[in-house]
Protein backbone atom coordinates (compact mmCIF):
# COMPACT_ATOMS: atom_id res chain seq x y z
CA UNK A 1 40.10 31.35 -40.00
CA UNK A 2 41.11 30.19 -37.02
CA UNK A 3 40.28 32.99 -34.83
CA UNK A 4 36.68 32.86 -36.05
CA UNK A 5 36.87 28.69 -35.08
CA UNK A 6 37.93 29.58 -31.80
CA UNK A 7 35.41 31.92 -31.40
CA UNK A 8 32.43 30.34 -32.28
CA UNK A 9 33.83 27.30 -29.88
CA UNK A 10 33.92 29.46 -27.31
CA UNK A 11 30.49 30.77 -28.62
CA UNK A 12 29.22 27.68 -28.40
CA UNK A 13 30.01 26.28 -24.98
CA UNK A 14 28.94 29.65 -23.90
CA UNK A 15 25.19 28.83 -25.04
CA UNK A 16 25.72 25.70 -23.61
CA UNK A 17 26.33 26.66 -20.26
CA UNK A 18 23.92 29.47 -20.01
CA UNK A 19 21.10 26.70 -21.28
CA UNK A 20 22.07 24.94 -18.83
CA UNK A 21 21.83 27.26 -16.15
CA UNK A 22 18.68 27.70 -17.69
CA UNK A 23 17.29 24.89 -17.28
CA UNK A 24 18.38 25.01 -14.03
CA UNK A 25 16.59 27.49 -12.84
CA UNK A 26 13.69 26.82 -14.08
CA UNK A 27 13.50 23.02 -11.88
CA UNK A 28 14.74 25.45 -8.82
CA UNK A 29 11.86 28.08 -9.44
CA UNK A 30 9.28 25.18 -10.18
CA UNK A 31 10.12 23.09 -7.17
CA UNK A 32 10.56 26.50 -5.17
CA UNK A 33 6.85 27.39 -6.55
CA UNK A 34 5.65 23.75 -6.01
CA UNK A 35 2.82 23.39 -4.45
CA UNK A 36 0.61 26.50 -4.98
CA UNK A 37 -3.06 24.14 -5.11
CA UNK A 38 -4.52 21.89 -3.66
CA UNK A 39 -3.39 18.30 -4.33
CA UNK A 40 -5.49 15.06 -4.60
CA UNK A 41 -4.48 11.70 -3.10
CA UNK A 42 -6.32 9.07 -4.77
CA UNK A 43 -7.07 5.77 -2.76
CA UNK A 44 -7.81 2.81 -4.98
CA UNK A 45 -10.12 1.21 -2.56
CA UNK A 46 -13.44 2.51 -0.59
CA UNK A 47 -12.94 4.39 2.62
CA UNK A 48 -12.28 2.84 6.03
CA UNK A 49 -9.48 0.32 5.52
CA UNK A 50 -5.60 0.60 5.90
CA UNK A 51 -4.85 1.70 3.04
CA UNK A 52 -7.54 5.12 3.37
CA UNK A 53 -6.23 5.81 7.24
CA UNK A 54 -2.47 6.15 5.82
CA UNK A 55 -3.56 8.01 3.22
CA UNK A 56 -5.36 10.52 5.35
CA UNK A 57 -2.27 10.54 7.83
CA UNK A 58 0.21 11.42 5.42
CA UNK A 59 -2.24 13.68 3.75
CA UNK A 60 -2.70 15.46 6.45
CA UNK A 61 0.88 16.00 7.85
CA UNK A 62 2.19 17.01 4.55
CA UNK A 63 -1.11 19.76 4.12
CA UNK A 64 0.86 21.13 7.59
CA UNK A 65 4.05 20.74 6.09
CA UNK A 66 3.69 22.17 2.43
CA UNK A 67 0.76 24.90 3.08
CA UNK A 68 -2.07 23.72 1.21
CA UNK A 69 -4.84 21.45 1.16
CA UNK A 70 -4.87 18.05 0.38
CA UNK A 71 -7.89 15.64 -0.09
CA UNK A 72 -8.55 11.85 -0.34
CA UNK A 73 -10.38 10.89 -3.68
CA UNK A 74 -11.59 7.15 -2.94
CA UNK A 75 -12.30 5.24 -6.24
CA UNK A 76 -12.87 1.75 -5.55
CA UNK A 77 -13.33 -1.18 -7.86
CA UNK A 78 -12.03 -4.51 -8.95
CA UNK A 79 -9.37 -5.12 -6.66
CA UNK A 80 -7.66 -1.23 -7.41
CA UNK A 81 -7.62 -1.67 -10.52
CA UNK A 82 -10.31 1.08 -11.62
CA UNK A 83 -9.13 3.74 -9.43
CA UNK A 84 -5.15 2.78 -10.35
CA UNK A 85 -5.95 3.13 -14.58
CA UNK A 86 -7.83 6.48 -13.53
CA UNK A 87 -4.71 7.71 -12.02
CA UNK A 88 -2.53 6.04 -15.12
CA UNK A 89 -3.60 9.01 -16.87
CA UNK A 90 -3.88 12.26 -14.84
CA UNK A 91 -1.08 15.10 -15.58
CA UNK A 92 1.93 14.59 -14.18
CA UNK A 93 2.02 17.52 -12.55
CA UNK A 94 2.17 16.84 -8.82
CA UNK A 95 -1.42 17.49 -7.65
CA UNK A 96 -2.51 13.98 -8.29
CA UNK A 97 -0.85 11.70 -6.21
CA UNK A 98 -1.95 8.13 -5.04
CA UNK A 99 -1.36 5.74 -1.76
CA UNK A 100 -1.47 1.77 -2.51
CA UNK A 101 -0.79 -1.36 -0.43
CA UNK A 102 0.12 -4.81 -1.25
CA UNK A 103 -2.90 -5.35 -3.87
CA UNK A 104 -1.42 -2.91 -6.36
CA UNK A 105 1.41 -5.41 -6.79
CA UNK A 106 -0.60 -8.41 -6.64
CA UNK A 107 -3.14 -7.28 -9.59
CA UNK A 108 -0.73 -8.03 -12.32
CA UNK A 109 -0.36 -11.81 -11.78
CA UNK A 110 -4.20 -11.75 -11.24
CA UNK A 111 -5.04 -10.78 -14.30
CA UNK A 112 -4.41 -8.33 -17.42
CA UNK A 113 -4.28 -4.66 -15.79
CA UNK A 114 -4.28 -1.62 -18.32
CA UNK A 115 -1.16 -0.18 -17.62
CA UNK A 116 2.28 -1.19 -16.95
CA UNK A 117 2.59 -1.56 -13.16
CA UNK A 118 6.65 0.17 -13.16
CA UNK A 119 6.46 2.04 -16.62
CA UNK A 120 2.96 4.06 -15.95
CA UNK A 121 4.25 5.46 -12.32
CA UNK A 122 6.85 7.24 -10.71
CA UNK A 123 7.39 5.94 -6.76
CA UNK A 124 7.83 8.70 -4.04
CA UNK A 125 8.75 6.36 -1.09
CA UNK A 126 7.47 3.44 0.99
CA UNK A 127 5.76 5.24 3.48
CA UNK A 128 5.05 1.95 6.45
CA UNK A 129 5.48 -1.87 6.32
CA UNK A 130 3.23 -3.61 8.84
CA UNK A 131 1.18 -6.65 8.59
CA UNK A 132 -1.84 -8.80 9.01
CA UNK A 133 -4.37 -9.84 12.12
CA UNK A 134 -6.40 -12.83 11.05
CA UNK A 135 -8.93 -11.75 12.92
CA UNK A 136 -12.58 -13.56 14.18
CA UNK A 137 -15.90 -12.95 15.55
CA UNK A 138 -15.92 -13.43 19.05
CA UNK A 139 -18.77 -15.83 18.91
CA UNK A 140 -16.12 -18.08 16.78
CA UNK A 141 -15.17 -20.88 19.41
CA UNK A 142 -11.52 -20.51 18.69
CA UNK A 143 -8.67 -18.57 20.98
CA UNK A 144 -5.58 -19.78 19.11
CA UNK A 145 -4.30 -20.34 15.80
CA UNK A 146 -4.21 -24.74 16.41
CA UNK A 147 -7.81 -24.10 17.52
CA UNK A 148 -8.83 -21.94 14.29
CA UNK A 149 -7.10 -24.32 12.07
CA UNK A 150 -8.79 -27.52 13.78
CA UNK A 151 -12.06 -25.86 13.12
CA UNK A 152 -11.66 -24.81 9.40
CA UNK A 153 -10.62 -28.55 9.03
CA UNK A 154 -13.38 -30.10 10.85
CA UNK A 155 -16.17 -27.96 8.66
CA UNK A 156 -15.26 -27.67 5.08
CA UNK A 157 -17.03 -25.37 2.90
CA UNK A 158 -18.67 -23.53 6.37
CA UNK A 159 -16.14 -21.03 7.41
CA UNK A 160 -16.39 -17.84 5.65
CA UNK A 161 -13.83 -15.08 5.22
CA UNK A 162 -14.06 -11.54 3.95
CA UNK A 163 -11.68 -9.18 2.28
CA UNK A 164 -11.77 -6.12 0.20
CA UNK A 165 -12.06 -7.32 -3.11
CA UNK A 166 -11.25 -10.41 -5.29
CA UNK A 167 -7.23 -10.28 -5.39
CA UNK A 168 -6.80 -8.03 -2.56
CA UNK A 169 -4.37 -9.26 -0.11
CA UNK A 170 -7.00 -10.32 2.46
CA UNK A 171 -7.92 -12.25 -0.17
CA UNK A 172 -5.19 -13.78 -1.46
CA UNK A 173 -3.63 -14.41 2.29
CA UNK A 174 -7.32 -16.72 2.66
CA UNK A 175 -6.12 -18.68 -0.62
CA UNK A 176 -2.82 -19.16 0.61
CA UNK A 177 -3.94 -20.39 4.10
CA UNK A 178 -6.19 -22.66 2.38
CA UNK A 179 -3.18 -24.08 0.01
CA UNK A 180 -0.73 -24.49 2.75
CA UNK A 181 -3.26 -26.09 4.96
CA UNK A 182 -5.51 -28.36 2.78
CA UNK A 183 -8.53 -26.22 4.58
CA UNK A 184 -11.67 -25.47 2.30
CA UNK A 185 -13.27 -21.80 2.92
CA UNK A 186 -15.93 -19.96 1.52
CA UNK A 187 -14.74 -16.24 0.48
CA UNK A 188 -16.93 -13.34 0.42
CA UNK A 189 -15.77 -10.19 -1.33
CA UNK A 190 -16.48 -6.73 -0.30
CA UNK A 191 -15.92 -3.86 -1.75
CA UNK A 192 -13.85 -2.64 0.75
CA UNK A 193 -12.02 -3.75 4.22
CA UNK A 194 -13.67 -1.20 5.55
CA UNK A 195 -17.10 -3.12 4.74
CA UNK A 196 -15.49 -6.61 5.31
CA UNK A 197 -14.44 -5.07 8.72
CA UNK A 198 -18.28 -4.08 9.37
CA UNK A 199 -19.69 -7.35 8.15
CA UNK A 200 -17.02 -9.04 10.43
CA UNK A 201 -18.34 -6.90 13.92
CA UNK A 202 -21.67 -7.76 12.69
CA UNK A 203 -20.94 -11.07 12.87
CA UNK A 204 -22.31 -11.71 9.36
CA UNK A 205 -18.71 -13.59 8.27
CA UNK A 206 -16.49 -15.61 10.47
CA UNK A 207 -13.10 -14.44 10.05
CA UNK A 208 -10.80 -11.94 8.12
CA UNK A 209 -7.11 -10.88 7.29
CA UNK A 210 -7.11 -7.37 8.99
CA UNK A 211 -4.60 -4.90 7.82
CA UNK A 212 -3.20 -4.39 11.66
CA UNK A 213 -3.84 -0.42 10.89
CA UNK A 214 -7.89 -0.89 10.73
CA UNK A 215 -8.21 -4.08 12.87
CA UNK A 216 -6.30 -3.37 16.06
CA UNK A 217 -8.84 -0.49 17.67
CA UNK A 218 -11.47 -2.88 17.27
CA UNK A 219 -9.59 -5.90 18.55
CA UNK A 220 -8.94 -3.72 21.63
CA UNK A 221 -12.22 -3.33 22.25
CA UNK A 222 -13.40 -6.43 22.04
CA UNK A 223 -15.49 -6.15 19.10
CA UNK A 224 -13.52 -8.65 17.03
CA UNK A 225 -10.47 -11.13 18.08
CA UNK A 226 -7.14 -11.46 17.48
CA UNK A 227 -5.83 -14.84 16.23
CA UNK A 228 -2.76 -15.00 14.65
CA UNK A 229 -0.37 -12.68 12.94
CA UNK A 230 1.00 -12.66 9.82
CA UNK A 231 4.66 -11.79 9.90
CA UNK A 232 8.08 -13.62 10.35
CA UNK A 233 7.96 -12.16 13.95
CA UNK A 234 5.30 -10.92 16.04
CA UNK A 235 3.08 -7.63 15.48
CA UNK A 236 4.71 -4.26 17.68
CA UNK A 237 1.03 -3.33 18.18
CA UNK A 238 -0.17 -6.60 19.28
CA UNK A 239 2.95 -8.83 20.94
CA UNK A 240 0.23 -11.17 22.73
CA UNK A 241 -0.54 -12.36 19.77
CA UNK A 242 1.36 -15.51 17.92
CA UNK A 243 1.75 -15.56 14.75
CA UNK A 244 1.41 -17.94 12.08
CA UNK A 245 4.68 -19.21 11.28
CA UNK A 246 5.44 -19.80 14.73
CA UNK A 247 4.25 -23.04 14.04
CA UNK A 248 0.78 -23.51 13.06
CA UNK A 249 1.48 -22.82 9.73
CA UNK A 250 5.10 -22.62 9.09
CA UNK A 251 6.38 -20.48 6.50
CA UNK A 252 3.05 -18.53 6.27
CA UNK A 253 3.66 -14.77 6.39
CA UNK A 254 2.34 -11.89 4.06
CA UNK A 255 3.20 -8.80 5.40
CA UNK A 256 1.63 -5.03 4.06
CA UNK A 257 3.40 -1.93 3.08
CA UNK A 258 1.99 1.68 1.76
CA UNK A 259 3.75 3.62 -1.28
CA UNK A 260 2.95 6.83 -2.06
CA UNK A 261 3.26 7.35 -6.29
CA UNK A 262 2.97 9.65 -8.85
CA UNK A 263 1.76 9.69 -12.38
CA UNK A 264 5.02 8.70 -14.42
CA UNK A 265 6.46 11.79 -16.57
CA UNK A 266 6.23 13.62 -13.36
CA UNK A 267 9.32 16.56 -12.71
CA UNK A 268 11.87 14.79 -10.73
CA UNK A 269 12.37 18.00 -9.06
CA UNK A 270 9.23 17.92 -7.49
CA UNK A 271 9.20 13.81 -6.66
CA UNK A 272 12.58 15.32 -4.67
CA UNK A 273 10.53 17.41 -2.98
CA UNK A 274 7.45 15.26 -2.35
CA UNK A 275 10.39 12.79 -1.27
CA UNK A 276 11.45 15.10 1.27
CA UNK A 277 8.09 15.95 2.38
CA UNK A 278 7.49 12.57 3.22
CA UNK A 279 10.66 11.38 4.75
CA UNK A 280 10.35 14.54 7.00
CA UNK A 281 6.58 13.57 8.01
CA UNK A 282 7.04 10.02 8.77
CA UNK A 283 10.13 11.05 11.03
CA UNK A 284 7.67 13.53 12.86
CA UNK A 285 7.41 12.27 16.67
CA UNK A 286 3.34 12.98 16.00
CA UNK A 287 2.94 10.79 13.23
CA UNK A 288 5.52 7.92 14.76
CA UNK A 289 3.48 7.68 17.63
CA UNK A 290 0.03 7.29 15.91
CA UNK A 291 1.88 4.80 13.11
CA UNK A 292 2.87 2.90 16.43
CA UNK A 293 -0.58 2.44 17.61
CA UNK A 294 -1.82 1.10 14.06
CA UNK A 295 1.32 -1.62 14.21
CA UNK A 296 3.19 0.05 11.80
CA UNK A 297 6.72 0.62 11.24
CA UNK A 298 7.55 3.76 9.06
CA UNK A 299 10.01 3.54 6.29
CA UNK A 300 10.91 6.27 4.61
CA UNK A 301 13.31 5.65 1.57
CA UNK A 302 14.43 6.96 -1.91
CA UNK A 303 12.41 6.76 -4.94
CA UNK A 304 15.03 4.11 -6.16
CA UNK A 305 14.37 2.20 -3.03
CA UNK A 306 10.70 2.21 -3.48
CA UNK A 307 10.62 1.06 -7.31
CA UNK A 308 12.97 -1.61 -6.52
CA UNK A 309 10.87 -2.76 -3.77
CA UNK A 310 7.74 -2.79 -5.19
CA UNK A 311 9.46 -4.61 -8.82
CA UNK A 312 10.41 -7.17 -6.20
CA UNK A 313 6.74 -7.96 -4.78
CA UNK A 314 5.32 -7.87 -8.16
CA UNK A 315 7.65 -10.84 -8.91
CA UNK A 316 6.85 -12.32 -5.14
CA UNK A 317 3.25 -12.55 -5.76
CA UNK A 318 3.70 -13.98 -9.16
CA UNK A 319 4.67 -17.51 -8.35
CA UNK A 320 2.18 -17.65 -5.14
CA UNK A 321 -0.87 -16.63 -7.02
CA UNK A 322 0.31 -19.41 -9.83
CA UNK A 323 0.41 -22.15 -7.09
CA UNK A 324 -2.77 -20.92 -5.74
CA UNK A 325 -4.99 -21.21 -8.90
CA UNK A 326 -5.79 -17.50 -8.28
CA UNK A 327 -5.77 -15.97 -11.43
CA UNK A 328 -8.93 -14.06 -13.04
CA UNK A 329 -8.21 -14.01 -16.93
């Protein structure tokens, strides 16, 4: 009797270990297999702002990288939050993948989104942090961020300001100027920065909070001009330029980040990989250099990292768009 105990013990940590193994090799042969398609990168918002021109950087380096094909799938609409539900509920299987900036954690104190901003998604890495350029037409009479401020005081109701969307940052970085400054502006929402960017060259609205990655080319041209900045210290990619909390508006900053996410459910085996991919890419001289000339800093960290950091901006923007009287429900 005891024999046969011992044996099926021994029987039985035998099957566990080999299921183990198992199991095992199975993650190592999928991730070793992973990818064999082509892979989509969904972008929330219309083409031509910051968020689409990282998402088409990193797209392309990792295609290099990894050996196959991947495109941008654009679906705009109300401030991300169509495109982010569609990819709420694609297979987590690794060929849908998504890039999203600062509005994807601003949308939940905006208003009731249909799926749970941490729960529904699993967080590859923060790719760059950067920042804003509020950013004029040059036929505004203003050079410096006193000037600006004197004018939006001196014509209330007048000045108009674009952005991609009602609750996108560009937005929301207008309401909090006008909070902390007791200024009164007139917003215009587009449906993407890209067309808020056009409308502002055209000359059709007076200022905007340009994502540094699809202002500074045209600020360096002359097409548009560079104010202020937006973070605690000034922007790499445009050091001439003062920023807001220097004094103007103390306290002011609201900088801008890009995560790249998957479809929660996804194998951790291959958010590893994609991980790796993307650590390895960002620390690419190429794609360092051309980060650089967009004012961005690339980041780089763990899945961990990334969750905690963007469950820490959703609870940032929380209390600000409160204060602000920003909400849409």
């Amino acid at each position: 009797m005891k024999i046969s105990i011992k044996t099926t013990s021994y029987s039985f940590l035998l099957t566990v270990i080999l299921a183990a193994a198992f199991s095992l090799s199975v993650s190592d042969a999928r991730a070793q297999a992973y990818p064999n398609k082509t892979i989509r990168m969904v972008v929330p918002i219309g083409a031509g702002g910051g968020t689409d021109t990282m998402a088409r950087l990193i797209a392309q380096r990792l295609s290099d990288q990894m050996g196959v094909t991947i495109f941008v799938d654009n679906r705009p609409g109300a401030g991300t939050v169509i495109g982010t539900e569609y990819f709420s509920k694609t297979p987590p299987d690794g060929y849908t993948l998504m890039t999203v900036a600062p509005e994807f954690s601003i949308q939940p104190s905006l208003r009731k989104v249909p799926y749970d901003p941490i729960k529904d998604f699993s967080f590859i890495t923060q790719l760059t942090s950067g920042q804003y350029l509020l950013t004029t037409h040059p036929t505004v009479p203003v050079k410096t961020p006193q000037q600006f401020l004197t004018l939006a005081k001196s014509r209330p109701g007048q000045i108009a300001f674009g952005s991609s969307g009602n609750g996108s940052a560009n937005h929301l970085a207008g309401v909090m100027f006008q909070h902390m400054t007791g200024s009164k502006m007139i917003h215009v929402p587009y449906k993407s920065a890209g067309a808020a960017g056009a409308s502002l060259i055209g000359g059709e609205i007076d200022f905007m909070f340009s994502n540094v990655a699809s202002a500074i080319a045209h600020v360096r041209s002359g097409r548009i001009r560079a104010i202020a900045a937006t973070g605690e210290k000034r922007s790499p990619a445009a050091p001439d330029v003062p920023t807001l909390n220097e004094g103007t508006v103390k306290g002011f900053v609201v900088t801008g980040f890009f995560i790249m996410m998957a479809p929660a459910g996804t194998p951790r085996d291959i958010i590893s990989k994609l991980n790796a991919e993307s650590v390895k890419a960002l620390q690419s001289p190429q794609l360092k250099e051309r980060l650089a000339t967009l004012g961005l800093e690339p980041i780089g960290n763990s899945p961990e990292a990334a969750t905690a950091f963007i469950q820490a901006e959703i609870a940032k923007w929380a209390p600000v768009v409160k204060a602000a009287g920003a909400t849409t429900d």
